[in-house]
N, C-alpha and C. Protein backbone atom coordinates (compact mmCIF):
# COMPACT_ATOMS: atom_id res chain seq x y z
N UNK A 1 -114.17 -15.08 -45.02
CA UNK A 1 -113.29 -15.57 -43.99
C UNK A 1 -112.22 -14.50 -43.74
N UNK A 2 -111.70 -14.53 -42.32
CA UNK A 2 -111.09 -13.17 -42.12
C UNK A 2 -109.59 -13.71 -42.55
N UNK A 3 -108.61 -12.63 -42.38
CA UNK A 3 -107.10 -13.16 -42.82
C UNK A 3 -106.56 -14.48 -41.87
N UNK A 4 -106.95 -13.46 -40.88
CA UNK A 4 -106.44 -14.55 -39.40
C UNK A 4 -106.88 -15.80 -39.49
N UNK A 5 -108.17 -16.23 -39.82
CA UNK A 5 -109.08 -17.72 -40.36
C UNK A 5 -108.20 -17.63 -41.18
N UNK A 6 -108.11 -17.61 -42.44
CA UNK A 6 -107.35 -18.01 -43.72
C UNK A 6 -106.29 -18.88 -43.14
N UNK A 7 -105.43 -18.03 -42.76
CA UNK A 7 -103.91 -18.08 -42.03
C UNK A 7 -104.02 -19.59 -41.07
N UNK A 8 -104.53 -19.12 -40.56
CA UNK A 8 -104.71 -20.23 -39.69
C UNK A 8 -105.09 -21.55 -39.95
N UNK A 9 -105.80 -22.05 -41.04
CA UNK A 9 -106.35 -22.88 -42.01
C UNK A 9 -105.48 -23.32 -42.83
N UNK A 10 -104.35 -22.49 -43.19
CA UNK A 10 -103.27 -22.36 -44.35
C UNK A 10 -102.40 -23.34 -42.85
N UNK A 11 -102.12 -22.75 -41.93
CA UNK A 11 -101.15 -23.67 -40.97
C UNK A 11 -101.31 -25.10 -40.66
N UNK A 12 -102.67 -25.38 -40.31
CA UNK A 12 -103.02 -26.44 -39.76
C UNK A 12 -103.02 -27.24 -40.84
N UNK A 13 -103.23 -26.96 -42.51
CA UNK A 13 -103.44 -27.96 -43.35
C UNK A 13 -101.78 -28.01 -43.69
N UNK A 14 -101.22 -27.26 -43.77
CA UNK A 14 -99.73 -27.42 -43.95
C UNK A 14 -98.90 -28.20 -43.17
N UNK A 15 -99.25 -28.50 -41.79
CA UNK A 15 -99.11 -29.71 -41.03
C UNK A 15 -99.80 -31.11 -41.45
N UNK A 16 -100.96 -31.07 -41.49
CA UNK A 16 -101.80 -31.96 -42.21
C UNK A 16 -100.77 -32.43 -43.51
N UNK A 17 -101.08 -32.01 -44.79
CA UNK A 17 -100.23 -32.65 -45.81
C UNK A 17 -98.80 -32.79 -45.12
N UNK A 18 -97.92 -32.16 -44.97
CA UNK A 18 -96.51 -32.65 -44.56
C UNK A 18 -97.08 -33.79 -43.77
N UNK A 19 -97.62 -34.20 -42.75
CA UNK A 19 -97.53 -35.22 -42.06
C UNK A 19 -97.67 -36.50 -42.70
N UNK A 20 -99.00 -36.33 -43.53
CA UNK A 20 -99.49 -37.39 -44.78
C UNK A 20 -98.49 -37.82 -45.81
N UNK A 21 -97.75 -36.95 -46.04
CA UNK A 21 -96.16 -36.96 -47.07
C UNK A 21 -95.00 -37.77 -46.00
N UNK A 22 -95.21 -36.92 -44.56
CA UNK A 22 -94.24 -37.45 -44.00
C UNK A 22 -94.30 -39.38 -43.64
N UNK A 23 -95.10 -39.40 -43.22
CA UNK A 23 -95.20 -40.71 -42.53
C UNK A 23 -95.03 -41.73 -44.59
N UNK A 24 -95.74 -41.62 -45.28
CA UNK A 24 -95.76 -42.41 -46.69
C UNK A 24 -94.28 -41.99 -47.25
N UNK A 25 -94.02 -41.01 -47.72
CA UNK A 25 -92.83 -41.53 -48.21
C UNK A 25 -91.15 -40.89 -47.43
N UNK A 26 -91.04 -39.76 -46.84
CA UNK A 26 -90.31 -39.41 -45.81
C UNK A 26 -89.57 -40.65 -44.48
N UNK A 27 -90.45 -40.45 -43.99
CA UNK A 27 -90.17 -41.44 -42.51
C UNK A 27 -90.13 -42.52 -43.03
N UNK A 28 -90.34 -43.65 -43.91
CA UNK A 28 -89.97 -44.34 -44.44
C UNK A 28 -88.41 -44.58 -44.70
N UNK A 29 -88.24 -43.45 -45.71
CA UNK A 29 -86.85 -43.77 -45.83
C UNK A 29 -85.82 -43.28 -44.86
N UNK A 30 -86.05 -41.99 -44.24
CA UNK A 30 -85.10 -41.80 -42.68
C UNK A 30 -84.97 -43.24 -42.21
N UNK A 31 -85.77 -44.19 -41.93
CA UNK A 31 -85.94 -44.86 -41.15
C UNK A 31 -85.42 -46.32 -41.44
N UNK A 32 -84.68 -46.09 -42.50
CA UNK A 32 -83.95 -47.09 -43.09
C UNK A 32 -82.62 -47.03 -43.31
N UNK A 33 -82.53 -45.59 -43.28
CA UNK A 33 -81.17 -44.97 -43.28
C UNK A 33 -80.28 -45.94 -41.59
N UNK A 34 -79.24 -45.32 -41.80
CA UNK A 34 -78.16 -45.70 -40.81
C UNK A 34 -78.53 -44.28 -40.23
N UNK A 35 -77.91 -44.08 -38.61
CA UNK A 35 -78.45 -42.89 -37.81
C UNK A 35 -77.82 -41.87 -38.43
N UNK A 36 -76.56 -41.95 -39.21
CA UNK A 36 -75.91 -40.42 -39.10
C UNK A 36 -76.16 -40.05 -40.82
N UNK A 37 -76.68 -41.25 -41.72
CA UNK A 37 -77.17 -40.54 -42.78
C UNK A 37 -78.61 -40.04 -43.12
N UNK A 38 -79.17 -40.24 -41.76
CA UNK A 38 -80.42 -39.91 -41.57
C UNK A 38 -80.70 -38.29 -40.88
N UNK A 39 -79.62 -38.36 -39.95
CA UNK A 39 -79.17 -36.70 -39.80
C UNK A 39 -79.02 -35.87 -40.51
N UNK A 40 -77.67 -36.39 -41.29
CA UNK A 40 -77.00 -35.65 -42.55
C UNK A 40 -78.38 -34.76 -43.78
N UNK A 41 -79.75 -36.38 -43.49
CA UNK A 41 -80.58 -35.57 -44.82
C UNK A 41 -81.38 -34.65 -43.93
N UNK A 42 -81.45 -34.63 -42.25
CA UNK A 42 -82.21 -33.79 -42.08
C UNK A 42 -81.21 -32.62 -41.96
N UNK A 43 -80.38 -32.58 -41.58
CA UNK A 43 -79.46 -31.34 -41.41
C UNK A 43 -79.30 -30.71 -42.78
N UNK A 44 -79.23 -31.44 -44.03
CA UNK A 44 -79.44 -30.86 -45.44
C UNK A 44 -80.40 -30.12 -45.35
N UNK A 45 -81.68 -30.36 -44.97
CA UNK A 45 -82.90 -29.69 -44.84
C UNK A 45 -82.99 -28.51 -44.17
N UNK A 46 -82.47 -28.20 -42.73
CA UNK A 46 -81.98 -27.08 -41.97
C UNK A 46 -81.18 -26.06 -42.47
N UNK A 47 -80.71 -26.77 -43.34
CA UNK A 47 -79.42 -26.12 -43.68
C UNK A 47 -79.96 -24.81 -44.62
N UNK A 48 -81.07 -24.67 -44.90
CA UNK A 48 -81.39 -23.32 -45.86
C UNK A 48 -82.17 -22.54 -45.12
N UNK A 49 -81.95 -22.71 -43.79
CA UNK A 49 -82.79 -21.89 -42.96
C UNK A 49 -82.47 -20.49 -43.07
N UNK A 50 -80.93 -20.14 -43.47
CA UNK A 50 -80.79 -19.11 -43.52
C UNK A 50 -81.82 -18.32 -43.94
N UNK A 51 -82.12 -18.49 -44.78
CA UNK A 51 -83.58 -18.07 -46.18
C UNK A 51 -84.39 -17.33 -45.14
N UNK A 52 -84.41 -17.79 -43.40
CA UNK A 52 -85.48 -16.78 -42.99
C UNK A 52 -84.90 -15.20 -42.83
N UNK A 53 -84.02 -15.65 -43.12
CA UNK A 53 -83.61 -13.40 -42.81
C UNK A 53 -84.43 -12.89 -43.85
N UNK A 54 -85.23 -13.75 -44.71
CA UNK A 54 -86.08 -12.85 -45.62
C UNK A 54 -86.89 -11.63 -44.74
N UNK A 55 -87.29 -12.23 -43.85
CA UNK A 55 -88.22 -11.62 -42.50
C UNK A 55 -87.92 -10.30 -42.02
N UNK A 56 -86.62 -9.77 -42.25
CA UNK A 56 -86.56 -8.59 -42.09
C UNK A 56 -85.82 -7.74 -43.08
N UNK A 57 -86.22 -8.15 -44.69
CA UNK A 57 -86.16 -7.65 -45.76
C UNK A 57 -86.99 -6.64 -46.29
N UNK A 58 -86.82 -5.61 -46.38
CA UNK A 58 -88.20 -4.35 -46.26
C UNK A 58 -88.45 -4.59 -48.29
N UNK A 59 -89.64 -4.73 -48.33
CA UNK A 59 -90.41 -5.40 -49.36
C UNK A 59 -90.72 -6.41 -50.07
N UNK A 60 -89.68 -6.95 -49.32
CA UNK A 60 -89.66 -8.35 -49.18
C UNK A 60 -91.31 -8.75 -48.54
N UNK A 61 -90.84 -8.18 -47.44
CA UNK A 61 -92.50 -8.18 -46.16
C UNK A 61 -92.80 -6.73 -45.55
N UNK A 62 -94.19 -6.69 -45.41
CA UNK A 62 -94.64 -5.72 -45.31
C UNK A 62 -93.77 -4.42 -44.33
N UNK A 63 -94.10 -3.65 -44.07
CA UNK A 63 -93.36 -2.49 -43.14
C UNK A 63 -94.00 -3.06 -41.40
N UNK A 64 -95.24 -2.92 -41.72
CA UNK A 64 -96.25 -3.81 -40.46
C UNK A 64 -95.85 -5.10 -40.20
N UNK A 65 -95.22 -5.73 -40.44
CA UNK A 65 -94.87 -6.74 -40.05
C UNK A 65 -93.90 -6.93 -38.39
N UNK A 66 -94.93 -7.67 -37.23
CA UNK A 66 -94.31 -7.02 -36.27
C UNK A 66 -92.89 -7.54 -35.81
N UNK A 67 -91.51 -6.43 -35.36
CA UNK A 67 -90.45 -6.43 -35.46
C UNK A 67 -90.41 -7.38 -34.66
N UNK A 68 -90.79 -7.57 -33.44
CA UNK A 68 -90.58 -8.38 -32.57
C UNK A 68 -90.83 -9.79 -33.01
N UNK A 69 -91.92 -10.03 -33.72
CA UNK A 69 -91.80 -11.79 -34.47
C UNK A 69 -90.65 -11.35 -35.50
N UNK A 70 -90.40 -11.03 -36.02
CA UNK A 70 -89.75 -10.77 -37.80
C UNK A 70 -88.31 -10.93 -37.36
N UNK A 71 -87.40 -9.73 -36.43
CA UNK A 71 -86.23 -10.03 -36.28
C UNK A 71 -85.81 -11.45 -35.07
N UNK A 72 -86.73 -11.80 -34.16
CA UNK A 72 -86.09 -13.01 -33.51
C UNK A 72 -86.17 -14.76 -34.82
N UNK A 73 -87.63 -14.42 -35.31
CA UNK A 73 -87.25 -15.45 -36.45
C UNK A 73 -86.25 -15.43 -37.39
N UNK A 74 -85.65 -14.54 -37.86
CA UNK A 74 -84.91 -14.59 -39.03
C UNK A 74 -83.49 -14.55 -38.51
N UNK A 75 -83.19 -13.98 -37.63
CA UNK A 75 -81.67 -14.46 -36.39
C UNK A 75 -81.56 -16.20 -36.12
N UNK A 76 -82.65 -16.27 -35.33
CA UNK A 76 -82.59 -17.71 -34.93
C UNK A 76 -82.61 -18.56 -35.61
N UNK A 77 -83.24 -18.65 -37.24
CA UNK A 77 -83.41 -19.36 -38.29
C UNK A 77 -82.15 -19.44 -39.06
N UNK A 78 -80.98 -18.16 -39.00
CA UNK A 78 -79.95 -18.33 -39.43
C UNK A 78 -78.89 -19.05 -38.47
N UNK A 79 -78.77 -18.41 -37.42
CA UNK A 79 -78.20 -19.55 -36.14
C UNK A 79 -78.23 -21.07 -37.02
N UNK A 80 -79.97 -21.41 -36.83
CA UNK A 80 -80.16 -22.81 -36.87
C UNK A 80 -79.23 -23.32 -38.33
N UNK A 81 -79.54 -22.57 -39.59
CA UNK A 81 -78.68 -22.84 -40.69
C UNK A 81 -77.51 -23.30 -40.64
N UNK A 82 -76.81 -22.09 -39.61
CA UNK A 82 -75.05 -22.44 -39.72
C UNK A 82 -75.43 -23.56 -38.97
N UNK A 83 -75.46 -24.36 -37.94
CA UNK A 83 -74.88 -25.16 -36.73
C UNK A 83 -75.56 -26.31 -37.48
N UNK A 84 -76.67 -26.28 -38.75
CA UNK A 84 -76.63 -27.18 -39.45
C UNK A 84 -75.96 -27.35 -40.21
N UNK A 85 -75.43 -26.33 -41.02
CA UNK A 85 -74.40 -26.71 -42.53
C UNK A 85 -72.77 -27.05 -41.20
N UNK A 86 -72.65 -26.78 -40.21
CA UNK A 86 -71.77 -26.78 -39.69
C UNK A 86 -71.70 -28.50 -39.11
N UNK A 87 -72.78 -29.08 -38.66
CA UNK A 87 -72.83 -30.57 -38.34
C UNK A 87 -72.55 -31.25 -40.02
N UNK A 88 -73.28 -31.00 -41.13
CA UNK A 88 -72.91 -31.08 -42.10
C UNK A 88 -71.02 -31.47 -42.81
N UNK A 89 -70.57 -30.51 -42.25
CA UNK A 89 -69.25 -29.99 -42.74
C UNK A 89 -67.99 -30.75 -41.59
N UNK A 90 -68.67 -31.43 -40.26
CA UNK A 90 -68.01 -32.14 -39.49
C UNK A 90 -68.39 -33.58 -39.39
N UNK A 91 -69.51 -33.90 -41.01
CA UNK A 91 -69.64 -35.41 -40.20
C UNK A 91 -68.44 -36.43 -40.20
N UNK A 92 -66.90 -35.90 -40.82
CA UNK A 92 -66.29 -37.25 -40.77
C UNK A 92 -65.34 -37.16 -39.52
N UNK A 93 -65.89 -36.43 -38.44
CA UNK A 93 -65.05 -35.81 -36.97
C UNK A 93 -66.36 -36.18 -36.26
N UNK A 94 -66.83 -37.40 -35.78
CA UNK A 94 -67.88 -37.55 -35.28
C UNK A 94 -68.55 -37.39 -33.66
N UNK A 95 -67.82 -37.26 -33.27
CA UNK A 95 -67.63 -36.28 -31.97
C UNK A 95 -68.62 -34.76 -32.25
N UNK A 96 -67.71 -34.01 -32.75
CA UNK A 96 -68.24 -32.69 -33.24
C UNK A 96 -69.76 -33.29 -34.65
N UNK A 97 -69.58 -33.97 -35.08
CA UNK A 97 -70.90 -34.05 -35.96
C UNK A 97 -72.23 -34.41 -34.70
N UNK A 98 -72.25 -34.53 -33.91
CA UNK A 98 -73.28 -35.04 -32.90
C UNK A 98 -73.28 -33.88 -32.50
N UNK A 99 -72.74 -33.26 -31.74
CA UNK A 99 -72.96 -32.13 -30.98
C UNK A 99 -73.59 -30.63 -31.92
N UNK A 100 -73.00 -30.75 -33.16
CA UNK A 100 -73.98 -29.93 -33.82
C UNK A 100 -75.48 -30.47 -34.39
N UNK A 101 -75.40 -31.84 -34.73
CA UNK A 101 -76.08 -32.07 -34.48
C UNK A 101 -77.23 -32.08 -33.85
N UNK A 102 -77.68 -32.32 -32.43
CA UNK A 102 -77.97 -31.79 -30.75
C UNK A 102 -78.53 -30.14 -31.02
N UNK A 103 -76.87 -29.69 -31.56
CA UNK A 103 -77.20 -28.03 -31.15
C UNK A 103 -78.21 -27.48 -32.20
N UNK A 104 -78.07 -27.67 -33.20
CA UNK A 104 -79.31 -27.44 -34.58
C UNK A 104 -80.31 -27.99 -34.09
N UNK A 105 -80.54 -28.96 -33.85
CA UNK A 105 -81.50 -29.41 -33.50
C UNK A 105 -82.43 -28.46 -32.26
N UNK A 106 -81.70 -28.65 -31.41
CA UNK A 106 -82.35 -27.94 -29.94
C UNK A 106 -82.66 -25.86 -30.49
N UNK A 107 -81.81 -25.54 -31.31
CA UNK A 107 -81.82 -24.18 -30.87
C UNK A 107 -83.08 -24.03 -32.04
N UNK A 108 -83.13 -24.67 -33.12
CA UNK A 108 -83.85 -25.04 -34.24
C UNK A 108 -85.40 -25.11 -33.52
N UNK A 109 -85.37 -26.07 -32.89
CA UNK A 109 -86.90 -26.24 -32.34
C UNK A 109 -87.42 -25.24 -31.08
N UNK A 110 -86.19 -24.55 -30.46
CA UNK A 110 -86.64 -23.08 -29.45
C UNK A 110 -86.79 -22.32 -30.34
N UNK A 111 -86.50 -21.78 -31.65
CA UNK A 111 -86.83 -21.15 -32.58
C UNK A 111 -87.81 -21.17 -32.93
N UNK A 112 -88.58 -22.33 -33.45
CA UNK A 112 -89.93 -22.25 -33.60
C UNK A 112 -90.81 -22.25 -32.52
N UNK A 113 -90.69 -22.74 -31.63
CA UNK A 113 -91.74 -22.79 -30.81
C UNK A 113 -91.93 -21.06 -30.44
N UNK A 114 -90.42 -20.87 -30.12
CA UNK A 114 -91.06 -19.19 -29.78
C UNK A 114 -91.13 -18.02 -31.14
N UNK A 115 -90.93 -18.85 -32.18
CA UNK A 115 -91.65 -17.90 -33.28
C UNK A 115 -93.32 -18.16 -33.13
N UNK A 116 -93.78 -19.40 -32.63
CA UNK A 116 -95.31 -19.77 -32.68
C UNK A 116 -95.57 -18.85 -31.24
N UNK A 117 -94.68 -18.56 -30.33
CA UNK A 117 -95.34 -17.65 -29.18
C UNK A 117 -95.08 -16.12 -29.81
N UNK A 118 -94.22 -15.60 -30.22
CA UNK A 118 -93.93 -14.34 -30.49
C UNK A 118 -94.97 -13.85 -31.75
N UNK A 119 -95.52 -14.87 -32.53
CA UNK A 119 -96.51 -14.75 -33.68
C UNK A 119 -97.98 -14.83 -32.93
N UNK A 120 -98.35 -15.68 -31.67
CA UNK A 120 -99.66 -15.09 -31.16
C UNK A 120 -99.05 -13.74 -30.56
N UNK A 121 -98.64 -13.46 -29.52
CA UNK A 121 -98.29 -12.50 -29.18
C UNK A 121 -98.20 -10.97 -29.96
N UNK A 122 -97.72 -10.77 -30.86
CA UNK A 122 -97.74 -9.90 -31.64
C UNK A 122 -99.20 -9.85 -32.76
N UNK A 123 -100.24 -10.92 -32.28
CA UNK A 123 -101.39 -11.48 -33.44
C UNK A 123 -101.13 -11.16 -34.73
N UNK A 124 -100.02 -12.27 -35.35
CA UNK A 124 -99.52 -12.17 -36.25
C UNK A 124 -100.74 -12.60 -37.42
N UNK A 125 -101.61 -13.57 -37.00
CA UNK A 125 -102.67 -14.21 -38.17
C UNK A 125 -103.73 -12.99 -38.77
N UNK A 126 -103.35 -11.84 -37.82
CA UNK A 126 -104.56 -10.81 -38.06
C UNK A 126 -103.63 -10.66 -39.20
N UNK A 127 -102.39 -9.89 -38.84
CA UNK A 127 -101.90 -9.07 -40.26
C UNK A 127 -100.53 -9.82 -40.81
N UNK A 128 -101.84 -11.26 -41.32
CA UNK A 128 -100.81 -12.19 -41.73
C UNK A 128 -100.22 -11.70 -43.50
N UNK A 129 -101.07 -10.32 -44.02
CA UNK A 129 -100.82 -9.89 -45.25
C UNK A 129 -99.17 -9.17 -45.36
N UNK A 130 -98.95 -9.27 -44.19
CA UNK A 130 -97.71 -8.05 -43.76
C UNK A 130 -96.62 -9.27 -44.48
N UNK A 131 -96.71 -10.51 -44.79
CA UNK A 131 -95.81 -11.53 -44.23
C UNK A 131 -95.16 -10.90 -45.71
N UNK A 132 -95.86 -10.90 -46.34
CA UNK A 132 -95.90 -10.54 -47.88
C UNK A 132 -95.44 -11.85 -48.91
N UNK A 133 -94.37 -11.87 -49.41
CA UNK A 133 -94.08 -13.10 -50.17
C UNK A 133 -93.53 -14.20 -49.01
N UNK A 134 -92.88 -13.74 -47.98
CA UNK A 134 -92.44 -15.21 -46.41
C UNK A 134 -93.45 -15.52 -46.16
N UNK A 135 -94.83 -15.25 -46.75
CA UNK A 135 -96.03 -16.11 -46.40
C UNK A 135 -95.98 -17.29 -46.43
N UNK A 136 -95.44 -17.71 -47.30
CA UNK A 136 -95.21 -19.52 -48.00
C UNK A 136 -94.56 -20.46 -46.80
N UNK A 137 -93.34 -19.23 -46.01
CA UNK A 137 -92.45 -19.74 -45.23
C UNK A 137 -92.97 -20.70 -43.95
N UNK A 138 -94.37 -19.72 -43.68
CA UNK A 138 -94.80 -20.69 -41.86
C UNK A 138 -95.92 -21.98 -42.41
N UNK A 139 -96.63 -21.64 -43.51
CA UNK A 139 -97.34 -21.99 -43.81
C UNK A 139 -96.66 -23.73 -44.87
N UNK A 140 -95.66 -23.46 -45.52
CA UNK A 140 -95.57 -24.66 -46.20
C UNK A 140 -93.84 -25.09 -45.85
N UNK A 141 -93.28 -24.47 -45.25
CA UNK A 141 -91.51 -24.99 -45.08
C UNK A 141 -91.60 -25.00 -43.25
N UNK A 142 -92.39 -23.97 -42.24
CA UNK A 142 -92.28 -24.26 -40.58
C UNK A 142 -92.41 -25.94 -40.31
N UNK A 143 -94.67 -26.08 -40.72
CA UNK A 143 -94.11 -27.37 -40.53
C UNK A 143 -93.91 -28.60 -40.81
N UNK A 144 -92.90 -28.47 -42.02
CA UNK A 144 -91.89 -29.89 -42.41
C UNK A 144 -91.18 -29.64 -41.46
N UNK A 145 -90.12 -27.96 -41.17
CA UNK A 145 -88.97 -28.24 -39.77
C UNK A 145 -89.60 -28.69 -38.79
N UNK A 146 -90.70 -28.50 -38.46
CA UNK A 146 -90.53 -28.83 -37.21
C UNK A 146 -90.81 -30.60 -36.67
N UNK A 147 -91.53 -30.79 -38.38
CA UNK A 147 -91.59 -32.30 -38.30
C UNK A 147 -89.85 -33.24 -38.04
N UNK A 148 -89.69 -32.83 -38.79
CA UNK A 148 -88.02 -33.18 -39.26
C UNK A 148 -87.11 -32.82 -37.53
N UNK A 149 -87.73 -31.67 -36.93
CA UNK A 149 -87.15 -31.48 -35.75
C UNK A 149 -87.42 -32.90 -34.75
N UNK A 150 -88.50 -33.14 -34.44
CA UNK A 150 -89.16 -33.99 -33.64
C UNK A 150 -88.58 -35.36 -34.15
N UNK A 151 -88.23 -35.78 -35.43
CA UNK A 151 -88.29 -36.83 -35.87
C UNK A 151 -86.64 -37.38 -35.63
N UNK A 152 -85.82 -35.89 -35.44
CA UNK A 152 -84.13 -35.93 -35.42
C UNK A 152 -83.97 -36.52 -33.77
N UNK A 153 -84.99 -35.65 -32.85
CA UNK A 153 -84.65 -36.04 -31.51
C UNK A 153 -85.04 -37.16 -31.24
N UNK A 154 -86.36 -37.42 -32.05
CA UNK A 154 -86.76 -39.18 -31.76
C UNK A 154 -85.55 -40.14 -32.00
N UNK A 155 -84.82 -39.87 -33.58
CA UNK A 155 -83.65 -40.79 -33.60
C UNK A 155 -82.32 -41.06 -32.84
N UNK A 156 -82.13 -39.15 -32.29
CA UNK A 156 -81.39 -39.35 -31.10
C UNK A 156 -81.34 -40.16 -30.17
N UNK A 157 -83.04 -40.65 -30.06
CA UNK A 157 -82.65 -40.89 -28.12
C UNK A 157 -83.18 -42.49 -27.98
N UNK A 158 -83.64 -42.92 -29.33
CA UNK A 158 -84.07 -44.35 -29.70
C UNK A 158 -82.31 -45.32 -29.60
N UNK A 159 -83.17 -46.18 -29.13
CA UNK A 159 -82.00 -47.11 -28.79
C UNK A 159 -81.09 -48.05 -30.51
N UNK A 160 -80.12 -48.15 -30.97
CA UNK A 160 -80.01 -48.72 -32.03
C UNK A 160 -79.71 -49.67 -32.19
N UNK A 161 -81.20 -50.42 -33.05
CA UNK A 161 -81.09 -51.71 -33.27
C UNK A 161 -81.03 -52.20 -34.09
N UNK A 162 -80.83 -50.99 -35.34
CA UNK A 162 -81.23 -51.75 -36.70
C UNK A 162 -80.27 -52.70 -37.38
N UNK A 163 -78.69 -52.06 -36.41
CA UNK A 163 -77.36 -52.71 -36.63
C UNK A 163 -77.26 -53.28 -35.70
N UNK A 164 -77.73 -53.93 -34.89
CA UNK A 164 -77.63 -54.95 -33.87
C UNK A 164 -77.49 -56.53 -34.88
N UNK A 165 -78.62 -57.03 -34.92
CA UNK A 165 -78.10 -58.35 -36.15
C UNK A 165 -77.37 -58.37 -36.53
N UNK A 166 -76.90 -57.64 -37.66
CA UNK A 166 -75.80 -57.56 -38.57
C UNK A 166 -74.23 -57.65 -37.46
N UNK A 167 -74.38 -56.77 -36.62
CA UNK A 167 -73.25 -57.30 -36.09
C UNK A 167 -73.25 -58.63 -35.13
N UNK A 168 -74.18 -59.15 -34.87
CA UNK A 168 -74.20 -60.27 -33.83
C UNK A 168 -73.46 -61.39 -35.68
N UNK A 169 -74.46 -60.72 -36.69
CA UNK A 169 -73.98 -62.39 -37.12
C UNK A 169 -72.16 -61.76 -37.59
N UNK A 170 -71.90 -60.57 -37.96
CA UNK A 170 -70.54 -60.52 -38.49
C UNK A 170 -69.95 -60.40 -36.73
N UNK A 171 -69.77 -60.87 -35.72
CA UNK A 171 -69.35 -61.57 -34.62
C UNK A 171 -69.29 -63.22 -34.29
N UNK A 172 -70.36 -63.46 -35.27
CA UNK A 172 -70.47 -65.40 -34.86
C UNK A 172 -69.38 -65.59 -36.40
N UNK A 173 -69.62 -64.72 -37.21
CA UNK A 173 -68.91 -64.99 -38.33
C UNK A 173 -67.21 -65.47 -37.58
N UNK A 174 -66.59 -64.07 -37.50
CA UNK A 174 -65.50 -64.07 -36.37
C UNK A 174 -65.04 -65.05 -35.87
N UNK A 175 -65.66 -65.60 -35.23
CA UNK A 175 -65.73 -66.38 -34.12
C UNK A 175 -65.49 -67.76 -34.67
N UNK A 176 -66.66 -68.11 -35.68
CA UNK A 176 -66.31 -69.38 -36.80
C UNK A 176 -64.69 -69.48 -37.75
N UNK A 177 -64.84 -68.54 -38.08
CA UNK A 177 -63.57 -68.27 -38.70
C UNK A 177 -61.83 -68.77 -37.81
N UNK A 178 -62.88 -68.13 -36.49
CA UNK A 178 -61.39 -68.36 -35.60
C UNK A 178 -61.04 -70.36 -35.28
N UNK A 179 -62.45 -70.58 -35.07
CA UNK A 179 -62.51 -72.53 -34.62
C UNK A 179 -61.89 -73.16 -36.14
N UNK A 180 -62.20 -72.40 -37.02
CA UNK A 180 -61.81 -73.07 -38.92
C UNK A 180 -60.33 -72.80 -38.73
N UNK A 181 -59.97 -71.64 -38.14
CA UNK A 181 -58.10 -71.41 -38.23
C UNK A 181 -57.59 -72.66 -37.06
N UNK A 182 -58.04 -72.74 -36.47
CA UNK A 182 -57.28 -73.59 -34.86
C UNK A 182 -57.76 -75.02 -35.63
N UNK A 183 -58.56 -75.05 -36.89
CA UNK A 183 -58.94 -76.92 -36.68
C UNK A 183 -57.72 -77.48 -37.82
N UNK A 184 -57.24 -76.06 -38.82
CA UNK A 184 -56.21 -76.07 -39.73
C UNK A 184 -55.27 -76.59 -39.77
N UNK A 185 -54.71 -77.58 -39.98
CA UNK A 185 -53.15 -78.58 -39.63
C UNK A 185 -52.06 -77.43 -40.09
């Protein structure tokens, strides 16, 4: 099998298991979380993105490794880091915790997508040996982000209901409380 097959086999099953992990025990618990501690664990997760400047570490990864995938991933992957440890570091200003939020998120997922165009483009799977030890990186950490990406904007834009009950009954609560004070001699 050639590198490029390998590589490519190595991607698709690395989606495969994360997804199988994701949906059983992952998305499970996001999904029980309250919205902004469900952020918080994915923005924990973002938050070591820095780690891709490995990408333009000379022996780190090969010399062949092409510049054009190597330095826009490992820029944009650090971007995504800060504006995560940065939503992180503002969640009790919640205004600003959303908007980095949003922004990690969005610049996070243009990051990958155009690391997945700048990696055909440059036919990165041919001289996927160049990656050298950041091999691990597209293959077993891309896609959990990008799962975790998809899964942050889903919670964004879903309507919230999970605290809907709870407050209807701590409102009738209220409300009882108030007819028990007025029936009080």
């Amino acid at each position: 099998m050639s590198p490029a097959n390998v590589f490519t086999v190595h991607l698709v099953l690395g989606y495969v298991a994360w997804l199988l992990c994701y949906r059983v025990y992952i998305w499970p618990r996001l999904n029980s979380m309250d919205r902004v501690d469900a952020q918080r664990a994915i923005a924990t997760l973002h938050s070591f993105r820095f780690f891709g400047l490995v990408f333009v570490v000379p022996g780190v990864v090969g010399s062949h490794l092409p510049s054009g995938f190597a330095a826009f991933a490992a820029y944009a992957d650090l971007a995504t880091g800060l504006l995560a440890m940065l939503a992180l570091l503002t969640v009790r200003v919640r205004p600003l915790f959303w908007l980095f939020v949003v922004a990690f998120n969005i610049v996070g997922m243009v990051d990958l997508v155009l690391d997945y165009y700048h990696a055909i483009q440059a036919n990165l799977p041919a001289v996927a040996g160049e990656l050298g030890a950041a091999y691990a990186i597209p293959i077993i950490y891309v896609p959990l982000l990008m799962i975790t990406h998809i899964a942050a904007f889903y919670m964004l834009v879903r309507p919230s209901t999970r605290h809907a009950p709870v407050q209807a009954v701590a409102k009738a609560d209220v409300a009882a409380l108030e007819v028990f004070r007025r029936v009080e001699p």
